[in-house]
N, C-alpha and C. Protein backbone atom coordinates (compact mmCIF):
# COMPACT_ATOMS: atom_id res chain seq x y z
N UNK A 1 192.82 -122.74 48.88
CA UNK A 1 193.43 -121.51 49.33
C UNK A 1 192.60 -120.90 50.46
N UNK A 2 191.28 -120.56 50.59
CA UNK A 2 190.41 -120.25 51.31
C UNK A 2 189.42 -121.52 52.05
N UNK A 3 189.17 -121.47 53.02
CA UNK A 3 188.25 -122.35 53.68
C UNK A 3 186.67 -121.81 52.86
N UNK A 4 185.68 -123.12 53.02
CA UNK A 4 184.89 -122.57 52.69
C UNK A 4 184.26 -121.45 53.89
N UNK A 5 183.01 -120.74 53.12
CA UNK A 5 182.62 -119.98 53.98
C UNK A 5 183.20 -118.90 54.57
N UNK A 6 184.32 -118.64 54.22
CA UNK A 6 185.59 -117.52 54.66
C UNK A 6 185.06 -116.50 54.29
N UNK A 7 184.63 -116.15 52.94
CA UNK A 7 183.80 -115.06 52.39
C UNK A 7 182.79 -114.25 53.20
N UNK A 8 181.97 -115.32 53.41
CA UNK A 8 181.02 -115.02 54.39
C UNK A 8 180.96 -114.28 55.37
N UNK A 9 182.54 -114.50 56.35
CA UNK A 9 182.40 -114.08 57.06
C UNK A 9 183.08 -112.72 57.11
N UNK A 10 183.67 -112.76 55.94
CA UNK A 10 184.45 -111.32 55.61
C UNK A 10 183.43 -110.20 55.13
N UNK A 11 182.78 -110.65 54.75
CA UNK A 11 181.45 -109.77 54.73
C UNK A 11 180.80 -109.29 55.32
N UNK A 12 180.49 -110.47 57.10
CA UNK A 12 179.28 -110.15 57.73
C UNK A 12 180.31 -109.02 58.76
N UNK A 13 181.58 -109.07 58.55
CA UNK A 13 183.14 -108.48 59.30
C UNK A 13 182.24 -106.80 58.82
N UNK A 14 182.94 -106.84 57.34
CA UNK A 14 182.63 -105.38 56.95
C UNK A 14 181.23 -105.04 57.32
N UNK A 15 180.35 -105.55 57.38
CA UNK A 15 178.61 -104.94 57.40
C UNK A 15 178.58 -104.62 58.91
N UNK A 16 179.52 -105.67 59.93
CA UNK A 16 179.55 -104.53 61.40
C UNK A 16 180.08 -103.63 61.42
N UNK A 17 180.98 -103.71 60.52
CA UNK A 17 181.85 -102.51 61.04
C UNK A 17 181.56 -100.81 60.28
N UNK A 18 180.86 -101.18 58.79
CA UNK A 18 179.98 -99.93 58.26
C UNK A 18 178.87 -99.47 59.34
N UNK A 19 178.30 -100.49 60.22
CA UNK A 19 177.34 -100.04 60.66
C UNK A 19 178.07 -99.52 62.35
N UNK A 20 178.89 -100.18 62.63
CA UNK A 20 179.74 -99.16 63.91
C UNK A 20 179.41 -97.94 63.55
N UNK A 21 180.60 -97.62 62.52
CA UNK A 21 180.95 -96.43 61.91
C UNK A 21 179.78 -95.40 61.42
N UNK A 22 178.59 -96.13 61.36
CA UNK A 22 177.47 -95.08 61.38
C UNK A 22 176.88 -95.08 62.43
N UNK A 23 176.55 -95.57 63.21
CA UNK A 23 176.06 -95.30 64.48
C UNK A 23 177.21 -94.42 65.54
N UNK A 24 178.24 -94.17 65.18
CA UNK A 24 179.43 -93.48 65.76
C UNK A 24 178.97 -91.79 65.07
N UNK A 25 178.85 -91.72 63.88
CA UNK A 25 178.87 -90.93 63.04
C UNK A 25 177.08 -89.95 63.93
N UNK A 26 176.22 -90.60 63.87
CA UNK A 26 174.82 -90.35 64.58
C UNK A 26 175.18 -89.69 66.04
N UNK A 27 175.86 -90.16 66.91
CA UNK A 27 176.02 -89.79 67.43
C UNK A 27 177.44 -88.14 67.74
N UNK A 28 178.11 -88.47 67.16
CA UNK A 28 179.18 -87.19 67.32
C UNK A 28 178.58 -86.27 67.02
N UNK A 29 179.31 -84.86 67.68
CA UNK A 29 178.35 -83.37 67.96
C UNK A 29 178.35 -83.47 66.46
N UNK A 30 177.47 -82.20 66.43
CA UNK A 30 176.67 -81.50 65.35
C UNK A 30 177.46 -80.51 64.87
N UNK A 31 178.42 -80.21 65.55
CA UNK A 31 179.32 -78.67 64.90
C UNK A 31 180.59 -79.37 64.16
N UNK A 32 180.63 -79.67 63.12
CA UNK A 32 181.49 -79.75 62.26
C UNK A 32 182.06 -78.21 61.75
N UNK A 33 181.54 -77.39 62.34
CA UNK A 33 181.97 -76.05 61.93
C UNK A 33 183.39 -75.81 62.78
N UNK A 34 183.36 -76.57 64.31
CA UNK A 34 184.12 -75.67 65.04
C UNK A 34 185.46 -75.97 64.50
N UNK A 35 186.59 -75.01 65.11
CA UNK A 35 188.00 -75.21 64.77
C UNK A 35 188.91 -74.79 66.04
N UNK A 36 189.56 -75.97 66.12
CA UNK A 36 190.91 -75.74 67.06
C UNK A 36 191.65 -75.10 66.74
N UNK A 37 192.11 -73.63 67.98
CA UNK A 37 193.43 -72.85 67.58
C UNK A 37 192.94 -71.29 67.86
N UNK A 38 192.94 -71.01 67.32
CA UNK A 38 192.70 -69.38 67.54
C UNK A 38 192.66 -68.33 66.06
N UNK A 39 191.64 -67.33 66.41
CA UNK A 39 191.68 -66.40 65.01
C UNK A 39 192.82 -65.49 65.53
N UNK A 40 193.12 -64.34 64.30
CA UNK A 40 193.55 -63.37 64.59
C UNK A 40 193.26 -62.17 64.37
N UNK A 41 193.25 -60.88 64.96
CA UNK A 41 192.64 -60.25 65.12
C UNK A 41 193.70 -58.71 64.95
N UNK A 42 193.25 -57.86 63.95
CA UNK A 42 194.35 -56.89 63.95
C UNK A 42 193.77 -55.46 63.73
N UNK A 43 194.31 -54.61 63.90
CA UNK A 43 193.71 -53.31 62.93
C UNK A 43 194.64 -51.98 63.35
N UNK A 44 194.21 -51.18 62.95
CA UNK A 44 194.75 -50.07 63.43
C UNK A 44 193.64 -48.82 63.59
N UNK A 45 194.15 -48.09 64.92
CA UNK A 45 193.52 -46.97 65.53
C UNK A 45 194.00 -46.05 65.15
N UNK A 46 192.78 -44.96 64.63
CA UNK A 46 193.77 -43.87 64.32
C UNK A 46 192.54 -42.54 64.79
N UNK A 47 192.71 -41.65 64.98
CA UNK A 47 192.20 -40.37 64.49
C UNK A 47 191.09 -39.97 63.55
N UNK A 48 190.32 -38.50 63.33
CA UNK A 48 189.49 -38.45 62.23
C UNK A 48 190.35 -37.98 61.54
N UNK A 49 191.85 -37.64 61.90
CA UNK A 49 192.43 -37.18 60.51
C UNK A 49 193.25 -37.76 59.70
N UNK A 50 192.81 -39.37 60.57
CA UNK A 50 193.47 -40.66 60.19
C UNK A 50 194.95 -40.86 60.71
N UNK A 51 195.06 -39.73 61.48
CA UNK A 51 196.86 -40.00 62.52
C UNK A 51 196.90 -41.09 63.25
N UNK A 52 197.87 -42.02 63.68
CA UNK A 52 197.48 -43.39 64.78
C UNK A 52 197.69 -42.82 65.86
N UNK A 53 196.94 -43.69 66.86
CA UNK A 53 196.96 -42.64 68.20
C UNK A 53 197.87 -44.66 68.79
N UNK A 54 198.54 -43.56 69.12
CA UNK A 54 199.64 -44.33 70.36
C UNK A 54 199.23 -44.62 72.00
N UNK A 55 199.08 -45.97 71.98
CA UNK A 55 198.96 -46.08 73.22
C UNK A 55 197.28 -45.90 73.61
N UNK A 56 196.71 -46.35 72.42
CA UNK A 56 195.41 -46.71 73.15
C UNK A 56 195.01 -48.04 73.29
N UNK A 57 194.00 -48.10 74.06
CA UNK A 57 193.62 -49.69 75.08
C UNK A 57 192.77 -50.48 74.00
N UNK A 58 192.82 -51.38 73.55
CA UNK A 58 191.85 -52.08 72.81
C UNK A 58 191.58 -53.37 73.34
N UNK A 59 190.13 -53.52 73.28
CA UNK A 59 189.74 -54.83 74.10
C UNK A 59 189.38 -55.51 72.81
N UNK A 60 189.48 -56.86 72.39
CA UNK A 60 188.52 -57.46 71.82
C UNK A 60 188.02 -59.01 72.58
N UNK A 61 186.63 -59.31 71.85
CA UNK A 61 185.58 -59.66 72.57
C UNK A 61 185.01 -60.60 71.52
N UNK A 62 185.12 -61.66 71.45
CA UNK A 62 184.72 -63.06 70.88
C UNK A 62 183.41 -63.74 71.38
N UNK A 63 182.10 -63.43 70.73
CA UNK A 63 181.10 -63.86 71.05
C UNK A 63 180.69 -64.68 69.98
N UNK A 64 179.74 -65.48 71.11
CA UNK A 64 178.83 -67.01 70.30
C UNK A 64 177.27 -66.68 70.32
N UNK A 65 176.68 -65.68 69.53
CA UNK A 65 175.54 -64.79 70.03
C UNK A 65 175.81 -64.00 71.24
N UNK A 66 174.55 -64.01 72.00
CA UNK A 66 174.94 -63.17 73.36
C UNK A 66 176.51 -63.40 74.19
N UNK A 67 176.90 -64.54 74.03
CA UNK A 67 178.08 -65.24 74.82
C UNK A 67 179.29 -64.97 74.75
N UNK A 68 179.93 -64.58 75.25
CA UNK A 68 181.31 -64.16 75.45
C UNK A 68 181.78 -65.27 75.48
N UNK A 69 182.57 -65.59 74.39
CA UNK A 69 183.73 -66.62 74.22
C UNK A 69 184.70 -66.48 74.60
N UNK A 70 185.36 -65.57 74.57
CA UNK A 70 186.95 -64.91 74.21
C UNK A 70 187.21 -63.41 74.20
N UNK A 71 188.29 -63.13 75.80
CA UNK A 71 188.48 -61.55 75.73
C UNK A 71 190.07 -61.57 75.64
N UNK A 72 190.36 -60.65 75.17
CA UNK A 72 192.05 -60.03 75.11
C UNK A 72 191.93 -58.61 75.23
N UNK A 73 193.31 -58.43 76.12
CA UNK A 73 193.50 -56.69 76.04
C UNK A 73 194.80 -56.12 75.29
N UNK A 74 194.82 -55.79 75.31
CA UNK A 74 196.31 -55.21 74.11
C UNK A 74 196.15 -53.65 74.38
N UNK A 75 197.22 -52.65 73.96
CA UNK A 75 197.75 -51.61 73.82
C UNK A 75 198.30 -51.39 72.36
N UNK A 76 197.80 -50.64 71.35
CA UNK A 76 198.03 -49.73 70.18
C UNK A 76 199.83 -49.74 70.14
N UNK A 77 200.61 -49.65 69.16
CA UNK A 77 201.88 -49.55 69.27
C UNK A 77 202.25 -48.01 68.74
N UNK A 78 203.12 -48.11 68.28
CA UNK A 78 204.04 -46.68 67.97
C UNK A 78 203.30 -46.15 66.80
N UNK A 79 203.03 -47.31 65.75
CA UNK A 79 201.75 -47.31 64.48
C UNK A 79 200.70 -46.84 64.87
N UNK A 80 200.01 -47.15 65.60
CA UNK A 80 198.50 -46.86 66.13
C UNK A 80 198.24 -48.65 65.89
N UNK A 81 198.77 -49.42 65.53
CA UNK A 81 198.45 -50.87 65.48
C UNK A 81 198.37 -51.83 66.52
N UNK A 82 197.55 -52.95 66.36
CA UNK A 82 197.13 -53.96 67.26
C UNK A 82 197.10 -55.06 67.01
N UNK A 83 197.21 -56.05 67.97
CA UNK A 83 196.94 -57.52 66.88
C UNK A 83 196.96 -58.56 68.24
N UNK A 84 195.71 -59.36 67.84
CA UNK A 84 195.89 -60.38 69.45
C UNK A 84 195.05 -61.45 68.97
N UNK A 85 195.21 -62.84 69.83
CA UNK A 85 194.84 -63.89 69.45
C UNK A 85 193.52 -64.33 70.50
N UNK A 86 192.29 -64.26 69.55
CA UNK A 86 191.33 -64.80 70.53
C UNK A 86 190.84 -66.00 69.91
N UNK A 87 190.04 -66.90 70.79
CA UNK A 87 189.15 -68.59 70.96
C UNK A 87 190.32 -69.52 70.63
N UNK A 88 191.24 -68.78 71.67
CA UNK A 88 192.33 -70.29 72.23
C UNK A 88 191.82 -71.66 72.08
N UNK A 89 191.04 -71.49 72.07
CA UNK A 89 190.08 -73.22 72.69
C UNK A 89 189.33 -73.32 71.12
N UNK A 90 188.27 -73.16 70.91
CA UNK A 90 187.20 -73.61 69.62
C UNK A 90 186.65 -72.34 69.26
N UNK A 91 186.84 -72.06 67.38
CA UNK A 91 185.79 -71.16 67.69
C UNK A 91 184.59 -71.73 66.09
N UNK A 92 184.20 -71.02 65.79
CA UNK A 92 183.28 -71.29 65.04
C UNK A 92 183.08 -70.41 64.02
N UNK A 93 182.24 -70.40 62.93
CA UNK A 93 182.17 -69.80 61.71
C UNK A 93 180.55 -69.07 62.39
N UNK A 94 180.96 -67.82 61.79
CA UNK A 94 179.38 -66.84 62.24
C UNK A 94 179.41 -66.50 63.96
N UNK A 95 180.58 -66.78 64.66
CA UNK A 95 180.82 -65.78 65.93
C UNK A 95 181.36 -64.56 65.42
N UNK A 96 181.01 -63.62 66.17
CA UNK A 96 181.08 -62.32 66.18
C UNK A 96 182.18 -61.88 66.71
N UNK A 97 183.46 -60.79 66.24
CA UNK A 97 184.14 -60.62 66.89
C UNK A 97 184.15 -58.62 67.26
N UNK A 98 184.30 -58.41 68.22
CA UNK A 98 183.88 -56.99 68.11
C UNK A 98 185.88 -56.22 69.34
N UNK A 99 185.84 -55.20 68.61
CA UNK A 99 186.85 -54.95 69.06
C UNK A 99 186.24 -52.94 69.35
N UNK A 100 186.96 -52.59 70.81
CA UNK A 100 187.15 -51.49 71.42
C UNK A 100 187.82 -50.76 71.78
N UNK A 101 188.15 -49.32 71.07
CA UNK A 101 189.41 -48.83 71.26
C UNK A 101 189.06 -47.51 72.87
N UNK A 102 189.86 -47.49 73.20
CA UNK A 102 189.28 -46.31 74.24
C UNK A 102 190.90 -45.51 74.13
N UNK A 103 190.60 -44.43 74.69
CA UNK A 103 191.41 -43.50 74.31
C UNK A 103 191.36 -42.13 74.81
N UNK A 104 191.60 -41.40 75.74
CA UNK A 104 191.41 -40.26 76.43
C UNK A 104 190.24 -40.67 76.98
N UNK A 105 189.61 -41.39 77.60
CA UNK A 105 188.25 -41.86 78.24
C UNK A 105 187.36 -42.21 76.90
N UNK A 106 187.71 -41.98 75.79
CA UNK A 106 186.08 -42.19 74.75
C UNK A 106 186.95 -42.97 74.03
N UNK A 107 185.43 -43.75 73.57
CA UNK A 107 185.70 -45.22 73.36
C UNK A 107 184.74 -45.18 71.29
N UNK A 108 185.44 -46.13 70.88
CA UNK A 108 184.86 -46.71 69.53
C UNK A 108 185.19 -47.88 69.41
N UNK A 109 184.40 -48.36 68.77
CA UNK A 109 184.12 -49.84 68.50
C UNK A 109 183.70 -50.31 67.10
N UNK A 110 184.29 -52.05 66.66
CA UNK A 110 183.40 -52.29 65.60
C UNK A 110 183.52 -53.39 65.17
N UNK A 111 182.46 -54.17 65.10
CA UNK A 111 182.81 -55.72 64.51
C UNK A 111 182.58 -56.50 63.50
N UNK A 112 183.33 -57.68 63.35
CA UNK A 112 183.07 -58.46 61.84
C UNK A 112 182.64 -59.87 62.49
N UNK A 113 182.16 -60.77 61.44
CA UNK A 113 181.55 -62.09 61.65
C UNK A 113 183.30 -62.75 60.91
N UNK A 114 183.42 -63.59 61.39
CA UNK A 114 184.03 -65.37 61.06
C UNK A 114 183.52 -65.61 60.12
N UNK A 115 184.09 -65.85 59.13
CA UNK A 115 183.63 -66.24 57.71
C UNK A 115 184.56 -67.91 57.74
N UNK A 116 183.91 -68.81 57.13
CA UNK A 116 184.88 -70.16 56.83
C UNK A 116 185.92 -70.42 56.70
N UNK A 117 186.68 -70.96 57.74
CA UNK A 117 187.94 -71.24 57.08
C UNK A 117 189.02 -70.02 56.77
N UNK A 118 188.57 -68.81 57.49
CA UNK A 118 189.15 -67.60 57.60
C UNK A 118 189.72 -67.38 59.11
N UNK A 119 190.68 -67.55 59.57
CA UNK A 119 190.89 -66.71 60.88
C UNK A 119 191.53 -65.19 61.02
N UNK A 120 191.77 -64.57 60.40
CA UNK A 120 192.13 -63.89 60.54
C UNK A 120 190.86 -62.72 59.95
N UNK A 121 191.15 -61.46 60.82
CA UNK A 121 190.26 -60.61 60.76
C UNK A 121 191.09 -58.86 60.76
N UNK A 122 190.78 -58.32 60.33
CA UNK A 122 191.08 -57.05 60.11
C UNK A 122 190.38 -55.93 60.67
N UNK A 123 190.17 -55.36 61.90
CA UNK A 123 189.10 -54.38 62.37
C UNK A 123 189.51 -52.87 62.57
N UNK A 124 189.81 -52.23 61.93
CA UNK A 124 190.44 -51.01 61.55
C UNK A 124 189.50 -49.99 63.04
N UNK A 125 189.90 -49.02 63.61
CA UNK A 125 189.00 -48.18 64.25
C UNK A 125 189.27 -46.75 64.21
N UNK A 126 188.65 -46.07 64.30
CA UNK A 126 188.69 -44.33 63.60
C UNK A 126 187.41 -43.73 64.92
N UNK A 127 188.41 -42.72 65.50
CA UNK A 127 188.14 -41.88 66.66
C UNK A 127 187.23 -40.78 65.61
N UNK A 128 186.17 -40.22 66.49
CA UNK A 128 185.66 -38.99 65.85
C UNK A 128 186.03 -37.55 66.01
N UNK A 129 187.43 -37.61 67.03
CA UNK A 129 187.69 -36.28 66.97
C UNK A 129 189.37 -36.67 66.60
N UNK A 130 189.66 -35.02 66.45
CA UNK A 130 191.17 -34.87 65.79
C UNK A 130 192.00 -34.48 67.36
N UNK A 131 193.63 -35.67 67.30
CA UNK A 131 194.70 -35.04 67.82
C UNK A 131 194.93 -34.06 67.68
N UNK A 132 195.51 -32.59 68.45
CA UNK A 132 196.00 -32.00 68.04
C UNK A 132 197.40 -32.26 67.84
N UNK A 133 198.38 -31.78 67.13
CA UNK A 133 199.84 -32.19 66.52
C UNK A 133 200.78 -30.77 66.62
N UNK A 134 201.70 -30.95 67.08
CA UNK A 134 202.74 -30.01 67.12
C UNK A 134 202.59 -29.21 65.81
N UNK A 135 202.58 -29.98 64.50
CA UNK A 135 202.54 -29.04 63.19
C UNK A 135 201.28 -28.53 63.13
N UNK A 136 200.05 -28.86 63.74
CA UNK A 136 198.73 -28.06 63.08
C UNK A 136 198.65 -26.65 63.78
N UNK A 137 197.65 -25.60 63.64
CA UNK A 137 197.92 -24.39 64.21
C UNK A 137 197.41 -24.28 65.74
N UNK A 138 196.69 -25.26 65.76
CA UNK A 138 195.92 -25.74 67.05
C UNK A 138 197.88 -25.90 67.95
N UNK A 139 197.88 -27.28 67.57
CA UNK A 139 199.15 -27.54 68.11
C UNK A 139 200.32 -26.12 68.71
N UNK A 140 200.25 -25.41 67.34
CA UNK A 140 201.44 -24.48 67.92
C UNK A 140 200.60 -23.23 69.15
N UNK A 141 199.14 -23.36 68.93
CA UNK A 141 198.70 -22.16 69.73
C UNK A 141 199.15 -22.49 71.09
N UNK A 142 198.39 -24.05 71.35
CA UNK A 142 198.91 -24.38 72.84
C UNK A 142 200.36 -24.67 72.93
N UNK A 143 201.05 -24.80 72.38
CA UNK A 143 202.79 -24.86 72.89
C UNK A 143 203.05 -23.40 72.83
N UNK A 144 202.75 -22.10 72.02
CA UNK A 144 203.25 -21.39 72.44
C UNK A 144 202.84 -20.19 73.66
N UNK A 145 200.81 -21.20 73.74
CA UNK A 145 200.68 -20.23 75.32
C UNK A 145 201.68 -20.98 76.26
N UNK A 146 201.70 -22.27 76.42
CA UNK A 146 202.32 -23.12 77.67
C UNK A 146 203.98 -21.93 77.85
N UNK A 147 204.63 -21.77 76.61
CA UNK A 147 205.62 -21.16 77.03
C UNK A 147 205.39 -19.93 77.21
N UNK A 148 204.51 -18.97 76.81
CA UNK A 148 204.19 -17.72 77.99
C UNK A 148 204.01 -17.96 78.92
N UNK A 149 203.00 -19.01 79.09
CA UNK A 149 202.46 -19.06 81.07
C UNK A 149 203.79 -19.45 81.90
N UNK A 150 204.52 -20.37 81.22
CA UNK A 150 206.15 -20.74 81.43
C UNK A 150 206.52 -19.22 82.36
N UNK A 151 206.93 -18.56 81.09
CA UNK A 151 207.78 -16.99 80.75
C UNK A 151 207.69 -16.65 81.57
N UNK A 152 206.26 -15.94 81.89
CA UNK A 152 205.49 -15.03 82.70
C UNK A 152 205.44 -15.35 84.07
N UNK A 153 205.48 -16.80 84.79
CA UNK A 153 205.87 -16.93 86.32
C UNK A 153 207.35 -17.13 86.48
N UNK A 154 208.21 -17.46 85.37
CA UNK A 154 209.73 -17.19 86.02
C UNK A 154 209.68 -15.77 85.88
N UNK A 155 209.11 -15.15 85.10
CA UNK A 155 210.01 -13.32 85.10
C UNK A 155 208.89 -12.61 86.49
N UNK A 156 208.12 -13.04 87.11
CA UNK A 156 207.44 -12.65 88.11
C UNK A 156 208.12 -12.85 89.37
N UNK A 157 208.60 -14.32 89.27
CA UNK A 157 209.24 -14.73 90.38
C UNK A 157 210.89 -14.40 90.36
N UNK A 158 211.41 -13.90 89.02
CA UNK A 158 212.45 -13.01 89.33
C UNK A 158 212.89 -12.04 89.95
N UNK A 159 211.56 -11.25 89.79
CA UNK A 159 211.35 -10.10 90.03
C UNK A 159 211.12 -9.63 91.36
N UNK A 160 210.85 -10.39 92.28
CA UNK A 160 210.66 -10.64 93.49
C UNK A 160 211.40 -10.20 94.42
């Protein structure tokens, strides 16, 4: 059924080819960590009185230590919510992702690490001062000077 010596050589077959396969293995990078695709990145902006502020700028910023991996810009929605996809390309477990909300010129920030096999990230951000709101008393003081100062130059310029 077999020639002699056939064995032999089916053997000395497999012992190159375990040893390819480790000398292949020696050589390929060292980051078995990285991953193709992209994390995701979400949160919501809000207020100190926890209201969402609409329409603020959020940058986030995908670093490899000092290194900027990965930037996106996005805009806050009707929620005060956000959500964007950064390290298109590779990213890694233990990069830093830090996200920035700015908002009337002032800015807050705050970041989480890449945990394994996790892409997705949650970075919530909270302004230190309060909107004012049509319902608070703040709110109604300035809507109801705006409509005196209103009042007071049409009935001037009526008067004319």
């Amino acid at each position: 059924m077999f020639k002699r010596g056939t064995g032999v050589r089916v053997a000395a077959c497999i012992m190159v080819c375990v040893v390819a396969l480790a000398c292949l293995a020696m050589i390929a990078p060292k980051s078995v960590s990285a991953r193709p695709g992209f994390v995701i990145v979400d949160g919501n902006v809000t207020d100190a009185g926890g209201r969402p502020l609409v329409g603020a700028s959020v940058v986030v910023v995908m670093m490899n230590g000092a290194t900027p991996v990965d930037t996106k810009t996005t805009t806050t929605d009707g929620d005060g919510f956000y959500t964007v996809q950064v390290g298109l390309d590779v990213w890694e477990t233990g990069y830093t992702v830090t996200s920035t909300a700015t908002f009337n010129s002032v800015q807050t920030s705050d970041s989480a690490t890449i945990v394994d096999d996790f892409p997705f990230l949650t970075i919530d951000l909270q302004f230190e001062f309060e909107i004012p709101q049509f319902g608070s008393i703040l709110g109604f003081v300035a809507a109801a000077g705006l409509v005196g100062v209103v009042a007071v130059v049409f009935l001037t310029r009526k008067g004319k």
